[in-house]
PDB file of N, CA and C in Angstrom:
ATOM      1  N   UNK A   1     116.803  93.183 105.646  1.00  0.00           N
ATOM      2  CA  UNK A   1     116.166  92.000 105.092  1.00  0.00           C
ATOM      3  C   UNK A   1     116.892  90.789 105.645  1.00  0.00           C
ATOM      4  N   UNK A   2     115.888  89.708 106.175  1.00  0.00           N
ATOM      5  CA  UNK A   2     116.573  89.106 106.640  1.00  0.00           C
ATOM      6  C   UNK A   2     117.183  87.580 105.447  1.00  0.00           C
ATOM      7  N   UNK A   3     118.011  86.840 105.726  1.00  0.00           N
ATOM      8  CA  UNK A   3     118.516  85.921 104.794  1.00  0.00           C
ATOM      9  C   UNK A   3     117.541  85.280 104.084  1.00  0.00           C
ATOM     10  N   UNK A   4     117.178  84.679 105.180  1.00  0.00           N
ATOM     11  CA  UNK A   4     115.822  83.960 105.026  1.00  0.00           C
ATOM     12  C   UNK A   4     114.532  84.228 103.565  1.00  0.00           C
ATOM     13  N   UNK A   5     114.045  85.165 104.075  1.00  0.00           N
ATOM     14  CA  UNK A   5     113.236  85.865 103.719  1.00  0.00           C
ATOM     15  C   UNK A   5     113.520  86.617 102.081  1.00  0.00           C
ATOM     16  N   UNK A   6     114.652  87.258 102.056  1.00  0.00           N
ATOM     17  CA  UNK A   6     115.912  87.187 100.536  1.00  0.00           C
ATOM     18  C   UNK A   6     116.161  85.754 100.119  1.00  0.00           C
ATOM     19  N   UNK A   7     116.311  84.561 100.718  1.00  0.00           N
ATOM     20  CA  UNK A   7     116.560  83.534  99.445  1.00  0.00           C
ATOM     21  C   UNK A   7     114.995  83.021  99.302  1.00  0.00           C
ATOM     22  N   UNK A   8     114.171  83.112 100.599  1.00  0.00           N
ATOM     23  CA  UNK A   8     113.032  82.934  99.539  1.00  0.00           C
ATOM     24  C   UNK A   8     111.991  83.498  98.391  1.00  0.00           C
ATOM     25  N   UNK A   9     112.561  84.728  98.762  1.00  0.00           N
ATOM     26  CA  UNK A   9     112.074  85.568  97.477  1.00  0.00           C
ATOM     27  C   UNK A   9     112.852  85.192  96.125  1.00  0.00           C
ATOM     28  N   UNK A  10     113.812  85.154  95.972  1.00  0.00           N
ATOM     29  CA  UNK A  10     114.582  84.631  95.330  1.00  0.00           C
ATOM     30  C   UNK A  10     114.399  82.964  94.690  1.00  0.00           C
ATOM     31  N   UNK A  11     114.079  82.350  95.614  1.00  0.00           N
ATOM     32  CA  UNK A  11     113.364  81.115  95.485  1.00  0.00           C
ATOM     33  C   UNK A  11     112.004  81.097  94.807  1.00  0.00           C
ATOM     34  N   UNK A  12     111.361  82.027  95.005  1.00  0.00           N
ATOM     35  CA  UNK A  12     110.064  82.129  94.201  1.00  0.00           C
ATOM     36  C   UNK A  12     110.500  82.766  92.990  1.00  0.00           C
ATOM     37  N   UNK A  13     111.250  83.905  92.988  1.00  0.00           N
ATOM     38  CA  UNK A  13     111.354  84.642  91.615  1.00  0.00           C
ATOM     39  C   UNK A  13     111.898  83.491  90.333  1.00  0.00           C
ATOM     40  N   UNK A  14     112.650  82.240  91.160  1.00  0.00           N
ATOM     41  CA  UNK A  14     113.582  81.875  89.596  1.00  0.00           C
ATOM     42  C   UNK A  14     112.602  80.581  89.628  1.00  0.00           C
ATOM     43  N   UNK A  15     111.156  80.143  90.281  1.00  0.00           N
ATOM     44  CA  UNK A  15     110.700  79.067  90.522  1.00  0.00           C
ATOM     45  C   UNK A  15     109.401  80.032  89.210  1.00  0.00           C
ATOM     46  N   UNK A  16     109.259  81.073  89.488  1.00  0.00           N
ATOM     47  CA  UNK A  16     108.217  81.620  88.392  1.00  0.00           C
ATOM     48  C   UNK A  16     109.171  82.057  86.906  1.00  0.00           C
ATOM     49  N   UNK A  17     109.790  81.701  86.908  1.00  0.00           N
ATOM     50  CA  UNK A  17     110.841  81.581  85.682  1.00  0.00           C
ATOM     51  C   UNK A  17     110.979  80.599  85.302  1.00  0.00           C
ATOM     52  N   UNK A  18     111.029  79.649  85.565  1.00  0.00           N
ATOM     53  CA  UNK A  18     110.876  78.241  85.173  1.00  0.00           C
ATOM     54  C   UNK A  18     109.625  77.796  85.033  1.00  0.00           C
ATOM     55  N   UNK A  19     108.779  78.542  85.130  1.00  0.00           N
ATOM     56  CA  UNK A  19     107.149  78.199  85.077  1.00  0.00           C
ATOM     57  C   UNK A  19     106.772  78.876  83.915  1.00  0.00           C
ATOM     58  N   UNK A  20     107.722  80.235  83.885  1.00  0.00           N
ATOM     59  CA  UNK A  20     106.938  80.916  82.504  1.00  0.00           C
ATOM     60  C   UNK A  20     108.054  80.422  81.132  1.00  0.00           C
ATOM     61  N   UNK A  21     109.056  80.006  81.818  1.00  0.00           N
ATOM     62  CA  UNK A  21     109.754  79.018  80.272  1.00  0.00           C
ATOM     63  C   UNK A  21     109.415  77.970  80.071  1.00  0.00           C
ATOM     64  N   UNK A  22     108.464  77.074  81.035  1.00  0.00           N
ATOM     65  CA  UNK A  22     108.293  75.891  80.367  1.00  0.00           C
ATOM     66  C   UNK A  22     106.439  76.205  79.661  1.00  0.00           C
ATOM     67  N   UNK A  23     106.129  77.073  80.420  1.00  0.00           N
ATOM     68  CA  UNK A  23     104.977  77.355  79.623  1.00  0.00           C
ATOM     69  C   UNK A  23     104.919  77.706  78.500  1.00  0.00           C
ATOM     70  N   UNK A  24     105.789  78.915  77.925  1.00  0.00           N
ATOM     71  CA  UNK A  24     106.364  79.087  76.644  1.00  0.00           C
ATOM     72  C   UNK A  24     106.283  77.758  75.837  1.00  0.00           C
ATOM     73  N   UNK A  25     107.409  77.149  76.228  1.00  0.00           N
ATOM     74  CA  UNK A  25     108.236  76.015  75.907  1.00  0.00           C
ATOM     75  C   UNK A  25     106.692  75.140  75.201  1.00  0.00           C
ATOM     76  N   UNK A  26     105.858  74.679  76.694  1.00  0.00           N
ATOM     77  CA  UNK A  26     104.727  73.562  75.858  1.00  0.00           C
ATOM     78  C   UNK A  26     103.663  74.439  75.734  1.00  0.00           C
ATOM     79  N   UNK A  27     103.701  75.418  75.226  1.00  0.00           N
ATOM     80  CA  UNK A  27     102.693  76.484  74.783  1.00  0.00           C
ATOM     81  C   UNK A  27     101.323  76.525  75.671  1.00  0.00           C
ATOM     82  N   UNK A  28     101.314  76.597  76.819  1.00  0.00           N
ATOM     83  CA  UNK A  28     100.425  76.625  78.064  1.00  0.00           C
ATOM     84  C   UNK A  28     100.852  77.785  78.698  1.00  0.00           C
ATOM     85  N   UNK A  29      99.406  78.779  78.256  1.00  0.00           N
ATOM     86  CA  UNK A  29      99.721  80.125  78.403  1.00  0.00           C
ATOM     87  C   UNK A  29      99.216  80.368  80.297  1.00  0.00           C
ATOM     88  N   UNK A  30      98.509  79.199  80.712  1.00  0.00           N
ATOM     89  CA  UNK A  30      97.974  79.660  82.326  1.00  0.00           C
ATOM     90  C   UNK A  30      99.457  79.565  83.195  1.00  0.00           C
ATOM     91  N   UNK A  31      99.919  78.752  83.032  1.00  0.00           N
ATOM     92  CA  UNK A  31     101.225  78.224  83.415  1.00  0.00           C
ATOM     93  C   UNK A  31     102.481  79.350  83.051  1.00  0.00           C
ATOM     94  N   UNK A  32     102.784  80.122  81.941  1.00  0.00           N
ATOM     95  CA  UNK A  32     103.060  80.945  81.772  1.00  0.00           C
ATOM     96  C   UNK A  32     102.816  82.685  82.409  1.00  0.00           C
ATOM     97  N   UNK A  33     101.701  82.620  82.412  1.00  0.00           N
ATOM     98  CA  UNK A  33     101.268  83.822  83.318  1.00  0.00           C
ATOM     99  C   UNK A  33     101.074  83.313  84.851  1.00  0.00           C
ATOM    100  N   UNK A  34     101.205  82.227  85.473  1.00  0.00           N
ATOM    101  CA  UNK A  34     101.368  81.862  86.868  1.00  0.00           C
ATOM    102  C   UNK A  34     102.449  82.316  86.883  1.00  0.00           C
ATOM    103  N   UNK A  35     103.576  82.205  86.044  1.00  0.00           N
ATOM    104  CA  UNK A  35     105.098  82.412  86.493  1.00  0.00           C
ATOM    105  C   UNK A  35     105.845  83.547  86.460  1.00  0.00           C
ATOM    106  N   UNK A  36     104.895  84.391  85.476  1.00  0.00           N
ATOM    107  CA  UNK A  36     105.169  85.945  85.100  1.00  0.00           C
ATOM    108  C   UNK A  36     104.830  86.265  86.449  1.00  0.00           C
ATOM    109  N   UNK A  37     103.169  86.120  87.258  1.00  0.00           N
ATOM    110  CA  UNK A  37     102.454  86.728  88.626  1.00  0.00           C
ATOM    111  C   UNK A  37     103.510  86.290  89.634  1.00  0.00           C
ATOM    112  N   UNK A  38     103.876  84.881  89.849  1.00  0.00           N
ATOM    113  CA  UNK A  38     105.139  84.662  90.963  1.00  0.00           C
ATOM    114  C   UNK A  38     106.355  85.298  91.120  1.00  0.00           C
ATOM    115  N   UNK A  39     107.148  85.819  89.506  1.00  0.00           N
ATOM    116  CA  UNK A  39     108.002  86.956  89.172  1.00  0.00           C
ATOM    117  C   UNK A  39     107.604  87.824  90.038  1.00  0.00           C
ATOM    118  N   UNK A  40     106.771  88.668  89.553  1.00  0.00           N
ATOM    119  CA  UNK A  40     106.067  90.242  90.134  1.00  0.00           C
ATOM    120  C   UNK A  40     105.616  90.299  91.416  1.00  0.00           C
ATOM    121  N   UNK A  41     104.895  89.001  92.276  1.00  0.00           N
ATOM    122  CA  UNK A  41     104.612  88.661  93.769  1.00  0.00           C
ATOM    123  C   UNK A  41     106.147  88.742  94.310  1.00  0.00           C
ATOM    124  N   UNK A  42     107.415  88.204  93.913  1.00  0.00           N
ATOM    125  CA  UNK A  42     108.311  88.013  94.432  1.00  0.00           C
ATOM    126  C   UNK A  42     109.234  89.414  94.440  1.00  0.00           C
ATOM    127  N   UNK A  43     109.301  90.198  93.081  1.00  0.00           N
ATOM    128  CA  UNK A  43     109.999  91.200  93.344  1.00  0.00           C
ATOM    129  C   UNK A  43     109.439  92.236  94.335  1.00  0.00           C
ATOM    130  N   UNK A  44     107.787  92.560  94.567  1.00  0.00           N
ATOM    131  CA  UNK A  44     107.256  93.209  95.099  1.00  0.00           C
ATOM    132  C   UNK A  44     108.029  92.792  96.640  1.00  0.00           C
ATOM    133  N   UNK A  45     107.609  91.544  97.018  1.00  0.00           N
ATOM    134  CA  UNK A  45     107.954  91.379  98.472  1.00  0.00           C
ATOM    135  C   UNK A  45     109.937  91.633  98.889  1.00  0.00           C
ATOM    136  N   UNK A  46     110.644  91.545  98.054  1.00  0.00           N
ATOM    137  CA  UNK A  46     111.935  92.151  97.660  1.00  0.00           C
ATOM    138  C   UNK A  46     112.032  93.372  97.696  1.00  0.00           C
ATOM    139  N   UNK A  47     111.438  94.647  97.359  1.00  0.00           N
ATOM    140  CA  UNK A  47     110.941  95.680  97.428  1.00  0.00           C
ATOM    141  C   UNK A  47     110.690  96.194  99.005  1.00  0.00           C
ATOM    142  N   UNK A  48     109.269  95.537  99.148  1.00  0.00           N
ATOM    143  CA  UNK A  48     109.210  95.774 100.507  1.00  0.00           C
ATOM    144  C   UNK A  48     110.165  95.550 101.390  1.00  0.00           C
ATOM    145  N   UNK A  49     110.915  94.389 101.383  1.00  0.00           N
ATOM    146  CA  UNK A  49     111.915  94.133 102.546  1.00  0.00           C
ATOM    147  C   UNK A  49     112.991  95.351 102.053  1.00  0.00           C
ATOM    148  N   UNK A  50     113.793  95.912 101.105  1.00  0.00           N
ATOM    149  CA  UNK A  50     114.368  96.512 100.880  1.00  0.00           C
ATOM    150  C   UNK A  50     113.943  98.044 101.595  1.00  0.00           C
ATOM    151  N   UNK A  51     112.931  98.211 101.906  1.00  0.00           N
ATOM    152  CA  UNK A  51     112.201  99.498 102.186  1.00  0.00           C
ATOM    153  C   UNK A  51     112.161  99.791 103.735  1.00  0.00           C
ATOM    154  N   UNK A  52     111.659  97.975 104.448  1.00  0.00           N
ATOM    155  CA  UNK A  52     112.299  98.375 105.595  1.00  0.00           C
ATOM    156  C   UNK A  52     113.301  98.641 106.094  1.00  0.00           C
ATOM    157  N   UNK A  53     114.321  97.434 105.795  1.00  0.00           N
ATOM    158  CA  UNK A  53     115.406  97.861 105.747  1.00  0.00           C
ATOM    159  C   UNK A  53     116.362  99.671 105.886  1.00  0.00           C
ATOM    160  N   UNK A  54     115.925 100.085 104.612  1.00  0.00           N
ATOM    161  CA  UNK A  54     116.341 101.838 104.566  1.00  0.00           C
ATOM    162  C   UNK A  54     115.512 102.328 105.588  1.00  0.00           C
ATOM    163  N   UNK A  55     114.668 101.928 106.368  1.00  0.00           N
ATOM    164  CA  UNK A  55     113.579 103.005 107.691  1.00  0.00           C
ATOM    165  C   UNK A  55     115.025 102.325 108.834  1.00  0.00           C
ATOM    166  N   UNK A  56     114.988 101.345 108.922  1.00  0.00           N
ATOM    167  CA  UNK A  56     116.097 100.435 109.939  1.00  0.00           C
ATOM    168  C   UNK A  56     117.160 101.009 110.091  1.00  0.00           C
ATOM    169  N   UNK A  57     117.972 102.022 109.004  1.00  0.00           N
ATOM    170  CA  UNK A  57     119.465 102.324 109.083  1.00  0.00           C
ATOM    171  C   UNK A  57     119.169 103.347 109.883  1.00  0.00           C
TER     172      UNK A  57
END
């Protein structure tokens, strides 16, 4: 995995965390589930890079 590609997953995962706490927060449930889907889009692509990676060694 390259750096890159790991902090922006990472960049999305804690950017949909802050989307689903402030949705919480002002009780705006679309905004909340945008940030839960950016969570789950982000670990998935984390996943994948992790997968090539193990074919790579």
């Amino acid at each position: 995995m390259s750096a890159d590609d790991k902090a922006g997953n990472k960049i999305d995962e804690l950017t949909g965390k802050v989307k689903e706490t402030v949705g919480k927060t002002v009780g705006n449930e679309k905004l909340e589930a945008e940030g839960r889907a950016q969570q789950g889009k982000a670990n998935v692509k984390q996943a994948g890079e992790k997968i090539k990676d193990a074919f790579k060694s």
